[in-house]
Protein backbone atom coordinates (compact mmCIF):
# COMPACT_ATOMS: atom_id res chain seq x y z
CA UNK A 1 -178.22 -23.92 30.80
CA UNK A 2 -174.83 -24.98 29.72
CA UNK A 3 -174.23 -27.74 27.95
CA UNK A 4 -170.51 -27.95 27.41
CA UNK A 5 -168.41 -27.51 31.30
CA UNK A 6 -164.86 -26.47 31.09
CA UNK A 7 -163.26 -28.77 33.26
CA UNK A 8 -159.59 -27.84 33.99
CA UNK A 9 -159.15 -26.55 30.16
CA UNK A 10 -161.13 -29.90 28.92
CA UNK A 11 -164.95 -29.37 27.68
CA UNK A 12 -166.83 -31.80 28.93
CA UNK A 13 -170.61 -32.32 27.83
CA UNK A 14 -172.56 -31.77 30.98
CA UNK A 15 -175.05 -34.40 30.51
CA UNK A 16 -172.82 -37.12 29.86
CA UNK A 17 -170.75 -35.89 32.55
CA UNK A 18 -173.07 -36.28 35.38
CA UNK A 19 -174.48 -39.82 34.12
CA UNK A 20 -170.62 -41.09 34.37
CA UNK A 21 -170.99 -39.23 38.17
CA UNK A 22 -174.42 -40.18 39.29
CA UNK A 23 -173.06 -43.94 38.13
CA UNK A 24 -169.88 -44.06 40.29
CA UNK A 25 -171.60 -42.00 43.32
CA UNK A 26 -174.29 -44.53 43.18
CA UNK A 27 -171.80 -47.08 42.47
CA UNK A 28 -169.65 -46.14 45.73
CA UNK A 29 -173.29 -45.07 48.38
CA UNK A 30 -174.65 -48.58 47.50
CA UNK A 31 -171.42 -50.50 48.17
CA UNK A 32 -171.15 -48.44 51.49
CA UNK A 33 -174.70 -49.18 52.57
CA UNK A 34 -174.65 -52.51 51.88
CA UNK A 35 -171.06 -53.49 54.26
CA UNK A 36 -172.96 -51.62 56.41
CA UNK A 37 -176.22 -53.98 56.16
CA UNK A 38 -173.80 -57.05 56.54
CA UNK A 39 -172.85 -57.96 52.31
CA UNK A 40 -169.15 -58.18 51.75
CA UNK A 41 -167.66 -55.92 50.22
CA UNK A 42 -166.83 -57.85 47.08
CA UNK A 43 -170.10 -59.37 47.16
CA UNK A 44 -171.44 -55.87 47.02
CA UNK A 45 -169.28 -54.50 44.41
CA UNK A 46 -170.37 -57.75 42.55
CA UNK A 47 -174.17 -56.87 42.83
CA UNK A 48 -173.19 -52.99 42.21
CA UNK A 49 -171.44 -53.80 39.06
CA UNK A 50 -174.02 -56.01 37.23
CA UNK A 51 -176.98 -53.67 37.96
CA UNK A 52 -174.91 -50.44 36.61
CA UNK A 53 -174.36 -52.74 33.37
CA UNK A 54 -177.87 -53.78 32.97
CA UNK A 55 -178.78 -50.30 33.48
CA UNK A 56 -176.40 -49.14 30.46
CA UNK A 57 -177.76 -51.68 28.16
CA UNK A 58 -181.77 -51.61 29.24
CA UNK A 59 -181.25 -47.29 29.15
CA UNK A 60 -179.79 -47.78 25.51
CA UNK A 61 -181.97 -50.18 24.30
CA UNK A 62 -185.48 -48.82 25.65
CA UNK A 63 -184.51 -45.47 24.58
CA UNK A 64 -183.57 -46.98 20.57
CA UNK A 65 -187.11 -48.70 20.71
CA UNK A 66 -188.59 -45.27 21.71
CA UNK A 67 -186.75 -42.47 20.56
CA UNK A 68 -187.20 -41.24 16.74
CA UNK A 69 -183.64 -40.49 17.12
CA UNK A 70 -180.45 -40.67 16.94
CA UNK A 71 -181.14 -44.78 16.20
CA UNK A 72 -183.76 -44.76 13.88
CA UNK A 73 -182.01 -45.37 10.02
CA UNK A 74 -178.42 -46.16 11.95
CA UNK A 75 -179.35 -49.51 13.84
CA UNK A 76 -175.41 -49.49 14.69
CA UNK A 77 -175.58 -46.37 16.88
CA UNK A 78 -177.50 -49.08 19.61
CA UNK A 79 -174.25 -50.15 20.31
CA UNK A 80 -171.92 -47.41 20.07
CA UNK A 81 -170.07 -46.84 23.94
CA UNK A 82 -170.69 -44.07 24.63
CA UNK A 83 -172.82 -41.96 27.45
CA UNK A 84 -176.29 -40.29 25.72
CA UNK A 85 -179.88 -41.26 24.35
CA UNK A 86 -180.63 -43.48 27.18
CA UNK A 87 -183.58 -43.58 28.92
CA UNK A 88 -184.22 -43.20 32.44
CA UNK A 89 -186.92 -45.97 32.74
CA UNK A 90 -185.28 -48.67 31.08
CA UNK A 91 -182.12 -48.25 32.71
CA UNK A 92 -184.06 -48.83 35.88
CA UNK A 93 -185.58 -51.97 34.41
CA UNK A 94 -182.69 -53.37 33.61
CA UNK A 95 -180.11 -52.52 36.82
CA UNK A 96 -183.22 -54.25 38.83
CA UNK A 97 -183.10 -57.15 36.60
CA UNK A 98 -179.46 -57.47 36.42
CA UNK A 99 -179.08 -56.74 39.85
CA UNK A 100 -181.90 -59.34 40.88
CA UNK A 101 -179.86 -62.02 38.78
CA UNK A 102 -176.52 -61.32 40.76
CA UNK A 103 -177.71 -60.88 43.81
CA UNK A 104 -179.07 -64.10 43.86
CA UNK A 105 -176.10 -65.87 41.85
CA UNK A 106 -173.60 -64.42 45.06
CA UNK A 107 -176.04 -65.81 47.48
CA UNK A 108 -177.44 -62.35 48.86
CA UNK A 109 -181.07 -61.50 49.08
CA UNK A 110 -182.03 -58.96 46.23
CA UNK A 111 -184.40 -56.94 48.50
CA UNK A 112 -181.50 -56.68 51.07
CA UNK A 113 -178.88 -55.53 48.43
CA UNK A 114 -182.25 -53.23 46.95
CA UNK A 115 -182.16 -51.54 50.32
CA UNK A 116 -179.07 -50.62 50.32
CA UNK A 117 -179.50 -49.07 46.42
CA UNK A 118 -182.19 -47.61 47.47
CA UNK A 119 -180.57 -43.93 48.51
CA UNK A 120 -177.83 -44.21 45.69
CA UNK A 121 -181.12 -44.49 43.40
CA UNK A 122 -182.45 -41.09 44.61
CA UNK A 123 -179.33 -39.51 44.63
CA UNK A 124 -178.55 -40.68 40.77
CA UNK A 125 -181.59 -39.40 40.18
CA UNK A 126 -180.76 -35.94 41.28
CA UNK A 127 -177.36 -36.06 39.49
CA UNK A 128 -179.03 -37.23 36.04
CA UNK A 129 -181.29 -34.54 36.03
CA UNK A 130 -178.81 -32.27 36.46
CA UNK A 131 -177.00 -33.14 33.88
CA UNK A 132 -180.79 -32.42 32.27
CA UNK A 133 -180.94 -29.05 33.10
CA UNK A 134 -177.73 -28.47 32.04
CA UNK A 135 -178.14 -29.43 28.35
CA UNK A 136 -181.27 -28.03 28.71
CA UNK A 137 -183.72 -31.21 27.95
CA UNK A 138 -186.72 -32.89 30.00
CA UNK A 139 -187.82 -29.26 29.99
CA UNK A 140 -191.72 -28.71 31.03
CA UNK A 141 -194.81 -27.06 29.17
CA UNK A 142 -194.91 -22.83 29.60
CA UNK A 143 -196.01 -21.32 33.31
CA UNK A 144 -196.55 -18.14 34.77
CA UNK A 145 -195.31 -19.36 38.36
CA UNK A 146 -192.63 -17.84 39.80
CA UNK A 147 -189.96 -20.67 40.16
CA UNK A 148 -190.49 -20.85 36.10
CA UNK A 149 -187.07 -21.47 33.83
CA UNK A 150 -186.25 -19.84 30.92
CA UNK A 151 -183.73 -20.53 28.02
CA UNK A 152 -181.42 -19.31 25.77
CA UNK A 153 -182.50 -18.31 22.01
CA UNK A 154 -181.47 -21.76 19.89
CA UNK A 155 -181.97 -24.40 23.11
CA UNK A 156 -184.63 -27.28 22.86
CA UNK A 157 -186.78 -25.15 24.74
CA UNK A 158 -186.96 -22.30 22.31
CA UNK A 159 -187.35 -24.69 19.22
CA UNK A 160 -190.08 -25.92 21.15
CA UNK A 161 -192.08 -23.08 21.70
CA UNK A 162 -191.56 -21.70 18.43
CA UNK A 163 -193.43 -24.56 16.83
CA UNK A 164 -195.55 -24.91 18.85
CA UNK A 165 -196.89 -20.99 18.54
CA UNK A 166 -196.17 -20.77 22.29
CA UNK A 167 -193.79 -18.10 21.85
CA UNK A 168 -194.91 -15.12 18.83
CA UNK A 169 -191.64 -13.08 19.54
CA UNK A 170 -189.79 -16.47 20.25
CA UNK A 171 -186.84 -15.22 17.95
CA UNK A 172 -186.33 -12.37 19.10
CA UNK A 173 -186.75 -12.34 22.80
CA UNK A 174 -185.95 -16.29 23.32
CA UNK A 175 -188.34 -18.09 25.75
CA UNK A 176 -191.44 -17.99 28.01
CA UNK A 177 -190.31 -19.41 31.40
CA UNK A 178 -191.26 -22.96 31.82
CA UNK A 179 -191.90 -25.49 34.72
CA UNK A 180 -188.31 -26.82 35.42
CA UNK A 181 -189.07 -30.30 35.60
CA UNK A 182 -185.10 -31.52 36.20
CA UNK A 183 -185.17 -29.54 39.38
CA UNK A 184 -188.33 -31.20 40.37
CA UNK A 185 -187.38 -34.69 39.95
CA UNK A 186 -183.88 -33.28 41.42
CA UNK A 187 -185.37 -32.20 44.81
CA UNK A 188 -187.30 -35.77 44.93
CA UNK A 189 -184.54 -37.88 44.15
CA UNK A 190 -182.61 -36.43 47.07
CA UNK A 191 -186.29 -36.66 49.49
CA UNK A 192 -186.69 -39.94 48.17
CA UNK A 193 -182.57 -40.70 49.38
CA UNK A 194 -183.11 -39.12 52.75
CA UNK A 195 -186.48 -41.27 53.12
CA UNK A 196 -184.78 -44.34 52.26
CA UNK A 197 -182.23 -43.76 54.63
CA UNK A 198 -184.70 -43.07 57.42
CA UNK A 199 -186.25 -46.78 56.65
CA UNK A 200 -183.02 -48.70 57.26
CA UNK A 201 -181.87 -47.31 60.32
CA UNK A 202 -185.02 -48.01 61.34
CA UNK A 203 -184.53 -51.60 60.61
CA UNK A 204 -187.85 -52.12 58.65
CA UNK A 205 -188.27 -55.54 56.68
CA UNK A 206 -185.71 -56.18 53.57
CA UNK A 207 -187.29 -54.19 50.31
CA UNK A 208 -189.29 -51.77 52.46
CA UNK A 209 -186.37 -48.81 51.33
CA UNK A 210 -186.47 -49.79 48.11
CA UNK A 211 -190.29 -50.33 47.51
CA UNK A 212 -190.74 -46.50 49.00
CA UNK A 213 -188.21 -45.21 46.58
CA UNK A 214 -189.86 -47.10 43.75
CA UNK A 215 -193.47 -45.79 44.64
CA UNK A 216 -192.13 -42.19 45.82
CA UNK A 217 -190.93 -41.31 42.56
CA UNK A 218 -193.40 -43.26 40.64
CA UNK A 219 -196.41 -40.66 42.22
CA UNK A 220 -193.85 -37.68 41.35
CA UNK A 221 -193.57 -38.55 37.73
CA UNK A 222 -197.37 -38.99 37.98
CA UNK A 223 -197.32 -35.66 39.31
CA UNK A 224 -195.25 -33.76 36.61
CA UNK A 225 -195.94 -35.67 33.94
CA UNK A 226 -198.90 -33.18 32.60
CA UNK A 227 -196.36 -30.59 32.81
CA UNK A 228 -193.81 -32.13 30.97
CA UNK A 229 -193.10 -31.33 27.13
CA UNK A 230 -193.90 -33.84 24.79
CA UNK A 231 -190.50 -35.14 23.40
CA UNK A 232 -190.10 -37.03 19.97
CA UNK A 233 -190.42 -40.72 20.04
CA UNK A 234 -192.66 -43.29 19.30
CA UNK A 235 -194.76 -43.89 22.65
CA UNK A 236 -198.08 -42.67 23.18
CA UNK A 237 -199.16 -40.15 25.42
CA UNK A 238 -200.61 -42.84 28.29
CA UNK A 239 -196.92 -44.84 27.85
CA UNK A 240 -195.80 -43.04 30.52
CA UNK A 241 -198.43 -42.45 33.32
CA UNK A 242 -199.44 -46.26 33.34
CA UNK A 243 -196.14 -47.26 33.57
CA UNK A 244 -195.53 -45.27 36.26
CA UNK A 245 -198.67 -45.52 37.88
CA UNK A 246 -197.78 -49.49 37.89
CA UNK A 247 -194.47 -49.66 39.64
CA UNK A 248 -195.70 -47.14 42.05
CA UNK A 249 -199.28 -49.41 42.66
CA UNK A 250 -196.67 -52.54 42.71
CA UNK A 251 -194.66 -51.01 45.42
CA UNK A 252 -197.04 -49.69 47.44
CA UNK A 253 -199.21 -53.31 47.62
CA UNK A 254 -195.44 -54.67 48.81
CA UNK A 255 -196.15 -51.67 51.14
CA UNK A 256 -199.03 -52.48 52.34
CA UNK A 257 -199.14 -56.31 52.34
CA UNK A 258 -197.78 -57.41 55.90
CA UNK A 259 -200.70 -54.86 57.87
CA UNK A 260 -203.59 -56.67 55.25
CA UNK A 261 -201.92 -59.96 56.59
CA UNK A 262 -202.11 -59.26 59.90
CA UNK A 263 -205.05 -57.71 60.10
CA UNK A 264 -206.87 -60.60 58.38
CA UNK A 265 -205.24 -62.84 60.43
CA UNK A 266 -206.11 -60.57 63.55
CA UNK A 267 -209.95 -60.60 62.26
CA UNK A 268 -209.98 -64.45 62.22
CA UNK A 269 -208.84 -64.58 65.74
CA UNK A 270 -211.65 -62.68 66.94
CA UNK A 271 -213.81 -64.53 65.00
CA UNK A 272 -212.93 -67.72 66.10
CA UNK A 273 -212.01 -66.82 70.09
């Protein structure tokens, strides 16, 4: 855990930091894939810069109708500029729906531009949780596994455990290791990349890279959801899961769509032959 990087004599907060880098690496790996697809270059840094927008604005203002804090009592800190208390799900929402509304206002197909998102959305992924694990949030419930974290005395983690009578000797011997859920969804966002990756040079349908990131990481957070903390905020305990368990059901239907097609359509020719 470290919180605060010293950056050529400058202290940079580590969480911040790598939000600002998973946005321009995601920024530059999109615009890359999608020349390479066939969308010009300005067309694609058109697309690229509307979705990063809506993301800023749907992170900030999911994460103020969630969170207990920092925006609850200071409505003004909604629209303060600066890099923190976003959240991961409504940024997503609103890059898609940003990025859906440019793509098709430049005259490019949104599942063709999605494609070509696709791997910079694993790999932001894997940079945001960094930053995570760094400041030391999204941390998981205890575990006696091997690969299990632990934190300094004073972090989020210890506070935590302290309250929640996890950890008697919590002040004087800090924490129990945890799961370390940032590495988790780390290691998928990066899987997820290299799958999506896989899918285009393969030269599957428009959306098919994007629909398997979208589902991919849906079933993870299904996954590590029960071994997540609980974090302050105003959602319920199922908020989560079903939302998760929707976009993944979503994208794997897309999936799954054109074999039920043609196999219904391969059933009615044996029928009728």
């Amino acid at each position: 855990m470290q919180p605060i990087l010293d950056f050529a004599g400058f202290d940079l907060p580590a969480y911040r930091t790598f939000t600002i880098l998973a946005l321009f690496v995601g920024f530059g790996v999109a615009v890359v894939v999608a020349v390479r697809r066939g969308i010009s270059a300005r067309t694609a840094c058109g697309v690229a810069v509307a979705a990063i927008v809506g993301g800023l604005v749907g992170g900030r203002l999911f994460a103020a109708a969630t969170a207990a804090e920092p925006f609850w009592g200071d409505a003004g800190a909604v629209f303060e500029l600066r890099f923190g208390s976003m959240a991961m799900f409504g940024g997503l929402l609103g890059a898609a729906a940003a990025g859906t509304v440019a793509a098709r206002t430049l005259g490019v197909s949104p599942f063709r531009f999605g494609d070509a998102a696709a791997p910079a959305l694993g790999i932001g992924i894997a940079l945001l949780r960094v930053g995570c694990l760094l400041a030391g949030d999204c941390f998981g419930k205890g575990t006696g596994l091997f690969w299990g974290i632990t934190y300094p005395r004073g972090s989020f983690v210890h506070l935590y455990q302290i309250e929640s009578g996890q950890s008697i000797l919590g002040v004087l011997r800090g924490t129990g290791p945890v799961h370390p859920i940032p590495v988790y969804e780390m290691l998928a966002g990066l899987l997820l990349a290299s799958a999506a990756v896989v899918v285009i040079r393969r030269g599957m349908r428009d959306g098919t890279a994007l629909a398997v990131v979208v589902a991919g990481y849906g079933l993870v957070r299904l996954l590590i959801e029960p071994l997540r903390a609980p974090e302050p905020g105003s959602t319920p305990a199922w908020f989560d899961p079903v939302v998760f368990t929707t976009a993944a059901l979503f994208a794997i239907i897309w999936l799954a769509w054109p074999h039920l097609v043609e196999r219904r359509y391969a059933k009615r020719s044996l029928a009728t032959a």
